[in-house]
C-alpha atoms as a PDB file:
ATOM      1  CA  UNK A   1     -23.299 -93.581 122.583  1.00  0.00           C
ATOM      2  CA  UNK A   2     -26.323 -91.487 121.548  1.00  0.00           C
ATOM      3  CA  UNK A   3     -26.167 -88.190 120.061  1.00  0.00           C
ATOM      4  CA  UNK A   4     -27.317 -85.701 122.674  1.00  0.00           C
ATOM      5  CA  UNK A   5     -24.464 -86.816 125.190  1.00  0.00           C
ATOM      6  CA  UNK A   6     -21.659 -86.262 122.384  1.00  0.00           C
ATOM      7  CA  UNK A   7     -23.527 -83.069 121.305  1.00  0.00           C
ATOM      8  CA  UNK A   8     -23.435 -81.745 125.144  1.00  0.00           C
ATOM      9  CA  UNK A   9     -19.748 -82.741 125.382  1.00  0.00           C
ATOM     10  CA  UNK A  10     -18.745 -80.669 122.281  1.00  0.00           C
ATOM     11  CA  UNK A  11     -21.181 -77.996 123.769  1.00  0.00           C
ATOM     12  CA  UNK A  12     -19.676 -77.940 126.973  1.00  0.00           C
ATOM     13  CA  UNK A  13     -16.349 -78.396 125.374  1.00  0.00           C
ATOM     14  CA  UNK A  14     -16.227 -75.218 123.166  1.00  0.00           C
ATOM     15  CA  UNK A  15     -18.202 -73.085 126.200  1.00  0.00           C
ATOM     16  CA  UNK A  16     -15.164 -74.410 128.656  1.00  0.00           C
ATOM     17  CA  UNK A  17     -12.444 -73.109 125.394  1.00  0.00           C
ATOM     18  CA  UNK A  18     -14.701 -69.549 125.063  1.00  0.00           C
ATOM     19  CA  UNK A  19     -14.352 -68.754 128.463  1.00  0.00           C
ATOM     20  CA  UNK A  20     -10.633 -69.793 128.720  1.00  0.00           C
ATOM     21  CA  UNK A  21      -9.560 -67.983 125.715  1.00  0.00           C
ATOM     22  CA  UNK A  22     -11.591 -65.070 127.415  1.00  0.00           C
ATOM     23  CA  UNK A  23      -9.780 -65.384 130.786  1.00  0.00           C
ATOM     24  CA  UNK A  24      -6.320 -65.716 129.609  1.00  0.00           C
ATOM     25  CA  UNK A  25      -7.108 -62.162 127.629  1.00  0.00           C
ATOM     26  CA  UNK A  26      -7.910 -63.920 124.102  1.00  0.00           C
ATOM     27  CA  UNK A  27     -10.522 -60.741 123.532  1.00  0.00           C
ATOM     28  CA  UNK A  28      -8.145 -58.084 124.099  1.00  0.00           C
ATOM     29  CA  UNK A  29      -7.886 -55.605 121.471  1.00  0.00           C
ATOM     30  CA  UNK A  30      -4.117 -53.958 120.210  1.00  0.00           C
ATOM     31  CA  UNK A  31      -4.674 -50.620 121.095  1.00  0.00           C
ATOM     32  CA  UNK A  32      -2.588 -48.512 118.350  1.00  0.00           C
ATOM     33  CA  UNK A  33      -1.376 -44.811 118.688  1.00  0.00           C
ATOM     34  CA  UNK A  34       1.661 -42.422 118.022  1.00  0.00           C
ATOM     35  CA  UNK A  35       4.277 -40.812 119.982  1.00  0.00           C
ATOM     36  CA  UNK A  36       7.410 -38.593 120.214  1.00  0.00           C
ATOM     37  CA  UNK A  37       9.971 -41.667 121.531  1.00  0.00           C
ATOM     38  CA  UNK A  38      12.906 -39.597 120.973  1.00  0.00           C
ATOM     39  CA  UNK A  39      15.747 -41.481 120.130  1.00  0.00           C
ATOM     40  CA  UNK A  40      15.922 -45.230 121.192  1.00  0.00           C
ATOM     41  CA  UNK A  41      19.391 -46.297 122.062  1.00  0.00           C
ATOM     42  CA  UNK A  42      19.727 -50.076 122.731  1.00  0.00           C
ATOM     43  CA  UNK A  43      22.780 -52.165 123.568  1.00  0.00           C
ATOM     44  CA  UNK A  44      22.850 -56.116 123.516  1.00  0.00           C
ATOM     45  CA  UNK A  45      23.562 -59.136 121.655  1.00  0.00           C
ATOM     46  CA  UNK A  46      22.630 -59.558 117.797  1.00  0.00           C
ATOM     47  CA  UNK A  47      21.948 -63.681 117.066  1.00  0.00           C
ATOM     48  CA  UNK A  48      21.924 -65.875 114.277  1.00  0.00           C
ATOM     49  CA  UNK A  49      21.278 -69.088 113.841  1.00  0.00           C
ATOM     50  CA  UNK A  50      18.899 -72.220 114.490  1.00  0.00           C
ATOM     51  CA  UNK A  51      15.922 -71.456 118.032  1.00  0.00           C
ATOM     52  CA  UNK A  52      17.269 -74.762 119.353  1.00  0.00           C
ATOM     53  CA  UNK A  53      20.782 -73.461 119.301  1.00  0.00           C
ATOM     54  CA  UNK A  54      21.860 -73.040 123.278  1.00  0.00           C
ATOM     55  CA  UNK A  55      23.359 -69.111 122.456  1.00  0.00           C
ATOM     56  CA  UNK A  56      19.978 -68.167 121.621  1.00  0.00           C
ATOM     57  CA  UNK A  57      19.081 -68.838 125.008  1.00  0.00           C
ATOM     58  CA  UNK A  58      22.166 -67.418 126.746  1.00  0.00           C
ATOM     59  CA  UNK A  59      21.962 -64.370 124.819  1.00  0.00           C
ATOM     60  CA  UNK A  60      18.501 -63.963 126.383  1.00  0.00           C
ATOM     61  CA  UNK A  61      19.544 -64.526 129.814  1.00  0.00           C
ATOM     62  CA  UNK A  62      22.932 -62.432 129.605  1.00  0.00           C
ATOM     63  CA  UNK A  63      20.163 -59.518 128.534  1.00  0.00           C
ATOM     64  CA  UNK A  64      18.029 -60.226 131.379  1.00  0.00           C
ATOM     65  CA  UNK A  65      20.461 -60.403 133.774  1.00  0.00           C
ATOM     66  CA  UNK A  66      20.828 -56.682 132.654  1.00  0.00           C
ATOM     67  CA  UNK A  67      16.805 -55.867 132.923  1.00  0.00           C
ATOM     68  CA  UNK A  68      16.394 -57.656 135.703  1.00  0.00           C
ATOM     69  CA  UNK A  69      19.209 -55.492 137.561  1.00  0.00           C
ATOM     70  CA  UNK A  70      16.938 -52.314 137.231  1.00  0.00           C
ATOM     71  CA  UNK A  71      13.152 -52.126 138.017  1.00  0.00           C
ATOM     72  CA  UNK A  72      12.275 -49.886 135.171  1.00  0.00           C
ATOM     73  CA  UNK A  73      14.153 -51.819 132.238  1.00  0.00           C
ATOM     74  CA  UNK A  74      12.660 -54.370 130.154  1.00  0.00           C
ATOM     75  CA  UNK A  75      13.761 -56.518 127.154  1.00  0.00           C
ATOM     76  CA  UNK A  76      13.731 -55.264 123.905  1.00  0.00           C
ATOM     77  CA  UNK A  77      13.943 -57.414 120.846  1.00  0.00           C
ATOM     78  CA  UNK A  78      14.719 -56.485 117.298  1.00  0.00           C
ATOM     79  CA  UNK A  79      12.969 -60.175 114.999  1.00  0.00           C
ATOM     80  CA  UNK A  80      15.788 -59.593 111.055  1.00  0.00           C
ATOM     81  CA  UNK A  81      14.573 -63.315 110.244  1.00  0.00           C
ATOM     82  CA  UNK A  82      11.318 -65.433 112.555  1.00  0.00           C
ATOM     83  CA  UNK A  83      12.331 -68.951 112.246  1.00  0.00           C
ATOM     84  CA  UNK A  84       9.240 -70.666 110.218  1.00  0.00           C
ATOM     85  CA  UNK A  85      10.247 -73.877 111.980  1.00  0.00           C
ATOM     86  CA  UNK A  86      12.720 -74.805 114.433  1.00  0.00           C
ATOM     87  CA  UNK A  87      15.827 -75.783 112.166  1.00  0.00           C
ATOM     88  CA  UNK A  88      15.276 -72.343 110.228  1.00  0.00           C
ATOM     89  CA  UNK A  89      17.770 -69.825 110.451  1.00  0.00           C
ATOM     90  CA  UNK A  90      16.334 -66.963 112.435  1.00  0.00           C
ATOM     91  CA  UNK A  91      18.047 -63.387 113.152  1.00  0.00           C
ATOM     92  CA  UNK A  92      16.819 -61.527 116.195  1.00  0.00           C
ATOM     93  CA  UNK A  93      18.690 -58.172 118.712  1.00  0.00           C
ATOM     94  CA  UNK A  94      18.027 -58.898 122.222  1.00  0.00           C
ATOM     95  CA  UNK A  95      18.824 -55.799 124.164  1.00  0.00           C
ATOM     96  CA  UNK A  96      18.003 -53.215 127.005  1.00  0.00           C
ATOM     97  CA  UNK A  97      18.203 -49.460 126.814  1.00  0.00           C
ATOM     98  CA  UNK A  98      21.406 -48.616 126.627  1.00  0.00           C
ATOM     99  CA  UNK A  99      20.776 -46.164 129.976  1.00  0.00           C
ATOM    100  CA  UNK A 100      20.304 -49.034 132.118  1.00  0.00           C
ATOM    101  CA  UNK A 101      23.989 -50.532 131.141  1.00  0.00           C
ATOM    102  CA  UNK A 102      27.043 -49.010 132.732  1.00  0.00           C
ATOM    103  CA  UNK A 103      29.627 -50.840 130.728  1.00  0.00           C
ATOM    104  CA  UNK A 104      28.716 -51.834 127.418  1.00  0.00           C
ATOM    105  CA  UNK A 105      32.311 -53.424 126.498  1.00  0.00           C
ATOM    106  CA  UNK A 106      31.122 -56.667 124.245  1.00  0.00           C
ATOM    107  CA  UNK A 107      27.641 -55.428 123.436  1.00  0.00           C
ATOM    108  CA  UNK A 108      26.168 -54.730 120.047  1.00  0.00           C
ATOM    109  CA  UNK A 109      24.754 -51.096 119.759  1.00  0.00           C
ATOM    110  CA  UNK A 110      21.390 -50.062 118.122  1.00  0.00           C
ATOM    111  CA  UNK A 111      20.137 -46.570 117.679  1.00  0.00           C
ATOM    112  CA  UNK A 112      16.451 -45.781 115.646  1.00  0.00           C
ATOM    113  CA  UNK A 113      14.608 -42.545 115.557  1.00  0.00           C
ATOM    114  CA  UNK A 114      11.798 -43.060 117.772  1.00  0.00           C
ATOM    115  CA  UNK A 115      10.344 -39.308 116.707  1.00  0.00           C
ATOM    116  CA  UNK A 116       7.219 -40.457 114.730  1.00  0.00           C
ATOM    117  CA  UNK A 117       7.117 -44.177 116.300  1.00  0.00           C
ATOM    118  CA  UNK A 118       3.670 -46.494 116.157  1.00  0.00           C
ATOM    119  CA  UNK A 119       2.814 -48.246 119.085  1.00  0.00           C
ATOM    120  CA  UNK A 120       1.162 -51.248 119.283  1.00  0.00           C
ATOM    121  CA  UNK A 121      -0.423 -52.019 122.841  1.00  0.00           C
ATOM    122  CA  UNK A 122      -0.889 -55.815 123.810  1.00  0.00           C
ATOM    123  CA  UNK A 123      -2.073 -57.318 126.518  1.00  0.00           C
ATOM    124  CA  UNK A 124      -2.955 -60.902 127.318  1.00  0.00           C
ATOM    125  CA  UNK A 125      -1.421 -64.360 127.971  1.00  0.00           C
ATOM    126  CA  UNK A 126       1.526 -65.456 125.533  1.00  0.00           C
ATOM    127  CA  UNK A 127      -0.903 -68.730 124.364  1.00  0.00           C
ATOM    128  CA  UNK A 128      -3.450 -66.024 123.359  1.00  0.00           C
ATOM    129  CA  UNK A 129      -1.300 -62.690 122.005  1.00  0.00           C
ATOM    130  CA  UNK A 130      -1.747 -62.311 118.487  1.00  0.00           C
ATOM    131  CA  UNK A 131       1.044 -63.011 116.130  1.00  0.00           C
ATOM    132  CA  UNK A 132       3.807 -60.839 115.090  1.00  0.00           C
ATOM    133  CA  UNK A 133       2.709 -60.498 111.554  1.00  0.00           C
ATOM    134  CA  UNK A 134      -0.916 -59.572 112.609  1.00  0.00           C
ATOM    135  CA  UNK A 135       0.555 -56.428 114.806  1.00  0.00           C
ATOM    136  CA  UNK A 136       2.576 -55.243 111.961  1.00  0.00           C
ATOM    137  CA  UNK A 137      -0.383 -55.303 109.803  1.00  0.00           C
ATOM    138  CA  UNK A 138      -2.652 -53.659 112.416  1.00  0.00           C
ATOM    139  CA  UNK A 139       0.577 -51.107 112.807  1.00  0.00           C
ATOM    140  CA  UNK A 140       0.867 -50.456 109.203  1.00  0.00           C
ATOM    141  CA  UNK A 141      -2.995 -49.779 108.785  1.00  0.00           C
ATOM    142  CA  UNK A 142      -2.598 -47.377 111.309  1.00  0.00           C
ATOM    143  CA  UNK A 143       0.083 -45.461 109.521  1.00  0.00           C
ATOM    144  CA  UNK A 144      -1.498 -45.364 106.449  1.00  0.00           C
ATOM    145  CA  UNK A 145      -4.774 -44.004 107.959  1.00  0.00           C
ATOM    146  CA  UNK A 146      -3.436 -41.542 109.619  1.00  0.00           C
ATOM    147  CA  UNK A 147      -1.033 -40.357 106.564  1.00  0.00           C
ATOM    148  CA  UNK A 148       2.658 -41.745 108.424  1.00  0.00           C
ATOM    149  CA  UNK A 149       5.070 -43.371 106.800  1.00  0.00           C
ATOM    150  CA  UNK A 150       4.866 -47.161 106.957  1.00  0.00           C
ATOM    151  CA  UNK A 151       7.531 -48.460 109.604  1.00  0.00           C
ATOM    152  CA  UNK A 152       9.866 -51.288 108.308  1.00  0.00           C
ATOM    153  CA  UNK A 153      11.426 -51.958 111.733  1.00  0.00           C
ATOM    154  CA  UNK A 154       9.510 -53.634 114.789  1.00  0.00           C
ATOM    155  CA  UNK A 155      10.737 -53.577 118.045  1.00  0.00           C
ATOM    156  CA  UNK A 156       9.391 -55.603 120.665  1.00  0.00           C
ATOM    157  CA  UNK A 157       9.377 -54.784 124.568  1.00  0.00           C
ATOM    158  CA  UNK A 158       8.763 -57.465 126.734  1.00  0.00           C
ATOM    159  CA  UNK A 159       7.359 -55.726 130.202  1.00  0.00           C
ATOM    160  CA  UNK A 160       6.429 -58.970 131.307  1.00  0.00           C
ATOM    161  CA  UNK A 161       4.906 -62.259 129.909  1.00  0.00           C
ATOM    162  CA  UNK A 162       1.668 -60.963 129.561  1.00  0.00           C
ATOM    163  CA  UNK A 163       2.490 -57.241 128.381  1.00  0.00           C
ATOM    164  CA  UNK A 164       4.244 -56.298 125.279  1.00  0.00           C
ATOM    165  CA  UNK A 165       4.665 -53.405 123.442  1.00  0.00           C
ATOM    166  CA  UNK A 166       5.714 -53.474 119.424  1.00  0.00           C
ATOM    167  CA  UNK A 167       7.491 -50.057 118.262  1.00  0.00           C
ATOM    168  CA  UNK A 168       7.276 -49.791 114.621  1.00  0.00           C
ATOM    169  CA  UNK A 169       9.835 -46.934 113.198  1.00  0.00           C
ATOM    170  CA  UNK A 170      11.957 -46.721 110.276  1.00  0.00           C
ATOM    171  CA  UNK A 171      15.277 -48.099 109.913  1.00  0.00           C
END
């Protein structure tokens, strides 16, 4: 095969991956700012262990059963340990606000002060969001430009697959 047929194909090749990772929201900047959250009250399960282990997924689903159940609640998640592989041990809340839960008999009970949170703003498709550790850092170089104290707790809300918000606050 000559040259200028492979060349094309690689052209055509990385054109086709541009405009993918465009469509699917790959461009999409995290929009930062502050806000007055109040106090965040969640209530769910707290897991640790292995990703392949089956309660991971169960706690997941017992949660969104919950979220699910009411149009305006969403999934929160609280990442103590992110697996680096899949036999690592990760530790991770999965929980909804604890208004949208009538009995909360069995459930694990978070509250943070939400007063001075950091929000991170992402939208996009999940093979394109950025990674966790790139939010934090784009959430901690917002607090220190703008003189806030540096969160060490990120919570994740899951509005849908391709809209999540990261609270950063202090524990």
């Amino acid at each position: 095969m000559s040259k200028k047929p492979l060349l094309f194909i690689l052209i055509l090749m990385l054109v086709l991956a541009v405009i993918g990772f465009y469509m699917f929201g790959g461009f999409e900047e995290i929009e930062i700012s502050s806000e007055d959250l109040g106090q965040i009250e969640l209530v769910g399960v707290h897991y640790k262990g292995t990703p392949q282990n089956p309660e991971l997924k169960a706690s997941f689903e017992k949660m969104e059963q919950f979220a699910n159940a009411n149009p305006e609640a969403f999934l929160n998640t609280i990442y103590y340990i992110e697996p680096a592989g899949k036999l690592d041990t990760m530790e991770v809340f999965v929980g909804v606000e604890k208004q949208w839960i009538e009995n909360v008999d069995g459930l694990d009970s978070k509250s943070f002060d939400g007063s001075d949170a950091i929000i991170a703003s992402i939208q996009g498709h999940r093979f394109v969001m950025p990674g966790p550790k790139k939010v934090q850092k784009k959430i901690e170089a917002y607090a220190l430009e703008n003189n806030k104290e540096t969160p060490d707790l990120y919570i994740d809300q899951i509005f849908s697959p391709s809209k999540v918000r990261v609270i950063g606050v202090k524990k």
